[in-house]
Structure formats: structure tokens, C-alpha cells
C-alpha atoms as a PDB file:
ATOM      1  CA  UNK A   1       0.000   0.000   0.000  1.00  0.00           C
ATOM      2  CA  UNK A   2       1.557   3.243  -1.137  1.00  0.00           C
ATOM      3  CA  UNK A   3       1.367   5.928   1.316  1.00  0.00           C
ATOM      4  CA  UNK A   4       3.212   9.492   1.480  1.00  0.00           C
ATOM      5  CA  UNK A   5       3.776  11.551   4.450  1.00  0.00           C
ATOM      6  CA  UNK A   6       4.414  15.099   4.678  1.00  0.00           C
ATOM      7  CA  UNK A   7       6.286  17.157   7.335  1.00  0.00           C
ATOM      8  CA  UNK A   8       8.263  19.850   8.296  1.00  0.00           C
ATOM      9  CA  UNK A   9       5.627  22.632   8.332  1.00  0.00           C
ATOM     10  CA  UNK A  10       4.814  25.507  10.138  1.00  0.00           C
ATOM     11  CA  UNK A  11       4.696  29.343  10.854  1.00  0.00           C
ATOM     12  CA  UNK A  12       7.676  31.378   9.421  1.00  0.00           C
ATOM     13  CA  UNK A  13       8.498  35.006   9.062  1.00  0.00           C
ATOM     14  CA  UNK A  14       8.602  36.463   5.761  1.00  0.00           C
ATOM     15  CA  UNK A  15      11.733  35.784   4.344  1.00  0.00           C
ATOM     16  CA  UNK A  16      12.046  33.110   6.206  1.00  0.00           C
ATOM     17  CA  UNK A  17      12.955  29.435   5.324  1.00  0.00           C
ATOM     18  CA  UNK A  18      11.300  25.775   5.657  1.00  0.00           C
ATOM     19  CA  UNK A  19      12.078  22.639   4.672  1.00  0.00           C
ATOM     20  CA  UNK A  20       9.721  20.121   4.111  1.00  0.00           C
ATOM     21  CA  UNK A  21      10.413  16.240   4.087  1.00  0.00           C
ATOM     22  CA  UNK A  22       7.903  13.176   2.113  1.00  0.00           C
ATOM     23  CA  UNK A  23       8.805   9.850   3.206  1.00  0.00           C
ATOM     24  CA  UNK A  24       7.433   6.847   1.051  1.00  0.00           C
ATOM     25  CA  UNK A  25       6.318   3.481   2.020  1.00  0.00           C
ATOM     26  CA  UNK A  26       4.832   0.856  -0.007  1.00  0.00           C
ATOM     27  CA  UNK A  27       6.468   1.129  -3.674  1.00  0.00           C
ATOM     28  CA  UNK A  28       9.428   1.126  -5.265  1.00  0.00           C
ATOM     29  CA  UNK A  29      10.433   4.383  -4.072  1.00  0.00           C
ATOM     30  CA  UNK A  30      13.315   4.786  -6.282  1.00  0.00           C
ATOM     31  CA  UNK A  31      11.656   3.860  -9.629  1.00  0.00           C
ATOM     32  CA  UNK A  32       9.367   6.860  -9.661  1.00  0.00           C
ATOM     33  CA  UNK A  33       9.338  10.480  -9.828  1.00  0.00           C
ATOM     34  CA  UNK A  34       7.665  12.882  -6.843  1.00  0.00           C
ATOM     35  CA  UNK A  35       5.925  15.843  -7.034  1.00  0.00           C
ATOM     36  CA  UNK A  36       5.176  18.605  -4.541  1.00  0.00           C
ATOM     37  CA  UNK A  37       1.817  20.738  -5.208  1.00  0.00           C
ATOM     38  CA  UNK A  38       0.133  22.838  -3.108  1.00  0.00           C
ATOM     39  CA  UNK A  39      -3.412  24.483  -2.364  1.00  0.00           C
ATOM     40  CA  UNK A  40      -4.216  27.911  -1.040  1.00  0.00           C
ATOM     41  CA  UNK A  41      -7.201  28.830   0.467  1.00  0.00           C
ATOM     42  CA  UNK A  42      -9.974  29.146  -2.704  1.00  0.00           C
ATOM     43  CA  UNK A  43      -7.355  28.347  -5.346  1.00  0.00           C
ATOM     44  CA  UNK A  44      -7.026  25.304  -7.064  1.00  0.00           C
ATOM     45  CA  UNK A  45      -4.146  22.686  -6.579  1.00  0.00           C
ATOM     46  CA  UNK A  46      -0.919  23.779  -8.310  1.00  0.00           C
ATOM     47  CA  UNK A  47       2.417  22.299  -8.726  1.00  0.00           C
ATOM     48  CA  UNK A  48       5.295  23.642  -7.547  1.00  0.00           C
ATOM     49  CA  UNK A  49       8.393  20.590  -8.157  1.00  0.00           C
ATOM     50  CA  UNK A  50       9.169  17.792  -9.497  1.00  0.00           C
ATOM     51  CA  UNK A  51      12.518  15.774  -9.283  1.00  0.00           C
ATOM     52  CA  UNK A  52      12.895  12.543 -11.749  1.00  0.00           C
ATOM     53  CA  UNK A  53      13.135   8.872 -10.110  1.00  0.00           C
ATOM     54  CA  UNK A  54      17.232   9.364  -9.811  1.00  0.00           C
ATOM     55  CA  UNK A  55      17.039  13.106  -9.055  1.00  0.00           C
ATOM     56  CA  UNK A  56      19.051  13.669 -12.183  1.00  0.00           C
ATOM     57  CA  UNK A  57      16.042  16.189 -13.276  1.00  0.00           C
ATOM     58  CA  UNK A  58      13.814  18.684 -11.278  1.00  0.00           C
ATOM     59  CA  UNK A  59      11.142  21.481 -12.336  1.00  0.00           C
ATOM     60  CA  UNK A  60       9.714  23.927 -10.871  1.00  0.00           C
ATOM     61  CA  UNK A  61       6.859  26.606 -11.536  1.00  0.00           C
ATOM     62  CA  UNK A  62       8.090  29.998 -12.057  1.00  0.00           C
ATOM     63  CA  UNK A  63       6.651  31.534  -8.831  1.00  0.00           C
ATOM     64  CA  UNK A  64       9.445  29.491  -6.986  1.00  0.00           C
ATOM     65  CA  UNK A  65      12.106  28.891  -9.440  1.00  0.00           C
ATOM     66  CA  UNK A  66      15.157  30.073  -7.828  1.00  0.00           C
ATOM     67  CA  UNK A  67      14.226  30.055  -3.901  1.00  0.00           C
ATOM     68  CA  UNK A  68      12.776  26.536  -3.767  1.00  0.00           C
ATOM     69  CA  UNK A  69      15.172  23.534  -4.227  1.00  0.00           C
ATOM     70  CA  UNK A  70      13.733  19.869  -4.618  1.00  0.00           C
ATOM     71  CA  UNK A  71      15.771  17.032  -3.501  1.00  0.00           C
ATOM     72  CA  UNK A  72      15.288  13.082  -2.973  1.00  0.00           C
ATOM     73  CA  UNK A  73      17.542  10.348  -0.829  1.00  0.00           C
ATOM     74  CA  UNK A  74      16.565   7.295  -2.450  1.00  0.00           C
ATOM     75  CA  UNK A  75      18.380   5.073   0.074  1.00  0.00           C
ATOM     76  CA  UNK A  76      15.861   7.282   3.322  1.00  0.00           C
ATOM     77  CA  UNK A  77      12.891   7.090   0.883  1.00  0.00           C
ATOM     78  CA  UNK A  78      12.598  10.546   1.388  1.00  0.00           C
ATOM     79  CA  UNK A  79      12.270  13.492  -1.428  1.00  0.00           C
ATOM     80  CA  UNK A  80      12.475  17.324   0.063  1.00  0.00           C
ATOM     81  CA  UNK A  81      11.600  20.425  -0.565  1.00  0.00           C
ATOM     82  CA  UNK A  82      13.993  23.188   0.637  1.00  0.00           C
ATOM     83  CA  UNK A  83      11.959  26.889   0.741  1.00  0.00           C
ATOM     84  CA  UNK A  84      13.835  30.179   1.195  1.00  0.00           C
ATOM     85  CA  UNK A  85      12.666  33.860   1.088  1.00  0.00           C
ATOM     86  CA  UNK A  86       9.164  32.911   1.779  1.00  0.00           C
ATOM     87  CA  UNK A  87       6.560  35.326   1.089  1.00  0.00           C
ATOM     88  CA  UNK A  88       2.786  35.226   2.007  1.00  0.00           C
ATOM     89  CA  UNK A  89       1.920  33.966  -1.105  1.00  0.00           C
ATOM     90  CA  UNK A  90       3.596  30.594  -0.189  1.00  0.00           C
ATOM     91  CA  UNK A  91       1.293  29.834   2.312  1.00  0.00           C
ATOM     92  CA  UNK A  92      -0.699  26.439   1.623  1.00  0.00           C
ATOM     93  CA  UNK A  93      -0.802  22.847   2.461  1.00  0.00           C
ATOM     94  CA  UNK A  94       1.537  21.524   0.822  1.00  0.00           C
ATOM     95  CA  UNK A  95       1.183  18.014  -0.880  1.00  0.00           C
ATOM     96  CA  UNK A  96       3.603  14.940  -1.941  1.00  0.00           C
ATOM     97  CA  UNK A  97       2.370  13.086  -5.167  1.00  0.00           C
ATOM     98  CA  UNK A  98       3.212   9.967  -7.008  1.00  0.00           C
ATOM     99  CA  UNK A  99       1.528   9.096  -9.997  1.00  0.00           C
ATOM    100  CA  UNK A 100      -1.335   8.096 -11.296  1.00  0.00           C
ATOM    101  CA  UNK A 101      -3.202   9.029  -8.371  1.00  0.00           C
ATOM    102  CA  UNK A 102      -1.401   9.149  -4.501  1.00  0.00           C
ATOM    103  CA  UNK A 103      -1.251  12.062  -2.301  1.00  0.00           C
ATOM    104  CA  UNK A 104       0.068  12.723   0.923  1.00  0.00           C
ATOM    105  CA  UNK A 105      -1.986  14.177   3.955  1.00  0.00           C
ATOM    106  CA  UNK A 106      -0.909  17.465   3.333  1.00  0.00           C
ATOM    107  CA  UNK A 107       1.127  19.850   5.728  1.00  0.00           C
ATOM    108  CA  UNK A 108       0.254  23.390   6.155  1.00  0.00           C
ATOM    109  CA  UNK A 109       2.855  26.300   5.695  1.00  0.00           C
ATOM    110  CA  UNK A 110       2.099  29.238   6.913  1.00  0.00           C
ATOM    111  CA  UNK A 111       4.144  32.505   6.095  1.00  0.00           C
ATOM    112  CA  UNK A 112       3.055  35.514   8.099  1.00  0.00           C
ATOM    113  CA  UNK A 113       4.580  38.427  10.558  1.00  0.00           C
END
């Protein structure tokens, strides 16, 4: 059974930094590519990186590019996302995904003076 669970949010300053941490369970964790999306209150579910099954690839959407860095440690089944100079337009649950269809619980960052 595949499950994905988030961690590693919180309450941060602007300009602050977070790092958030999905462990996998229950695949092949090393034979697929993760994904980190996230929702804001009354938007719709966006992504913001991707890293490729050996982490020799990673994307990002353009609102991040540059102060988010995606990561994964294949042998701690564990992909990351690093987050500096947050704003307030960060904050939102953010979500681990593996295709076709499995999603973390969620974990909720929250940027704010």
C-alpha cells in the first residue's frame, strides 16, 4: 500500500525558510518520480516541483524557481523540498504526489509576521 507523508511545516516570518520532508512506504520508491503541489485557500491545486526517479532532473513553476530547491535520498525514501525567502503567497498545504493518483496528507505552511 503506497502511502506518502508530509512534514516539516509551520509558521515562518517572511523571508524566512522551511524545509519540508515526504517519506514513502509501499512502492518502489526509487523507480518513480515525486511531485510537490500545493493548495491555497480558494485556489485550485498547483504544482510547484518535481525531481525525476534518480534526481538527475527537477522542475519547478516559475513563482518558486530560484528560492525553492527539490531534492530526494533514495536510500531514506525521502524526497524534500527546501523553501527560502518565503513570502505570504507561499502559504498552503503543501502536498507529496506519485503518480497516477497518490497524495500525501498534506502539511500546512504558513508565512506571516
Amino acid at each position: 500500500q503506497v502511502h506518502l507523508v508530509e512534514s516539516g511545516g509551520g509558521l515562518v516570518q517572511p523571508g524566512g525558510s522551511l524545509r519540508l520532508s515526504c517519506v514513502a512506504s509501499g512502492f518502489v520508491f526509487s523507480a518513480y518520480a515525486i511531485s510537490w503541489y500545493r493548495q491555497a485557500p480558494g485556489k485550485a491545486r498547483e504544482l510547484v516541483a518535481g525531481i525525476t526517479s534518480d534526481g538527475g532532473s527537477t522542475n519547478y513553476a516559475d513563482s518558486v524557481k530560484g528560492r525553492f530547491t527539490i531534492s530526494r535520498d533514495n536510500a531514506k525514501n525521502t524526497v524534500y523540498l527546501q523553501m527560502n525567502s518565503l513570502n505570504s503567497e507561499d502559504t498552503a498545504v503543501y502536498y507529496c504526489y506519485r503518480r497516477p493518483f497518490f497524495w500525501g496528507q498534506g502539511t500546512q505552511v504558513t508565512v506571516s509576521s
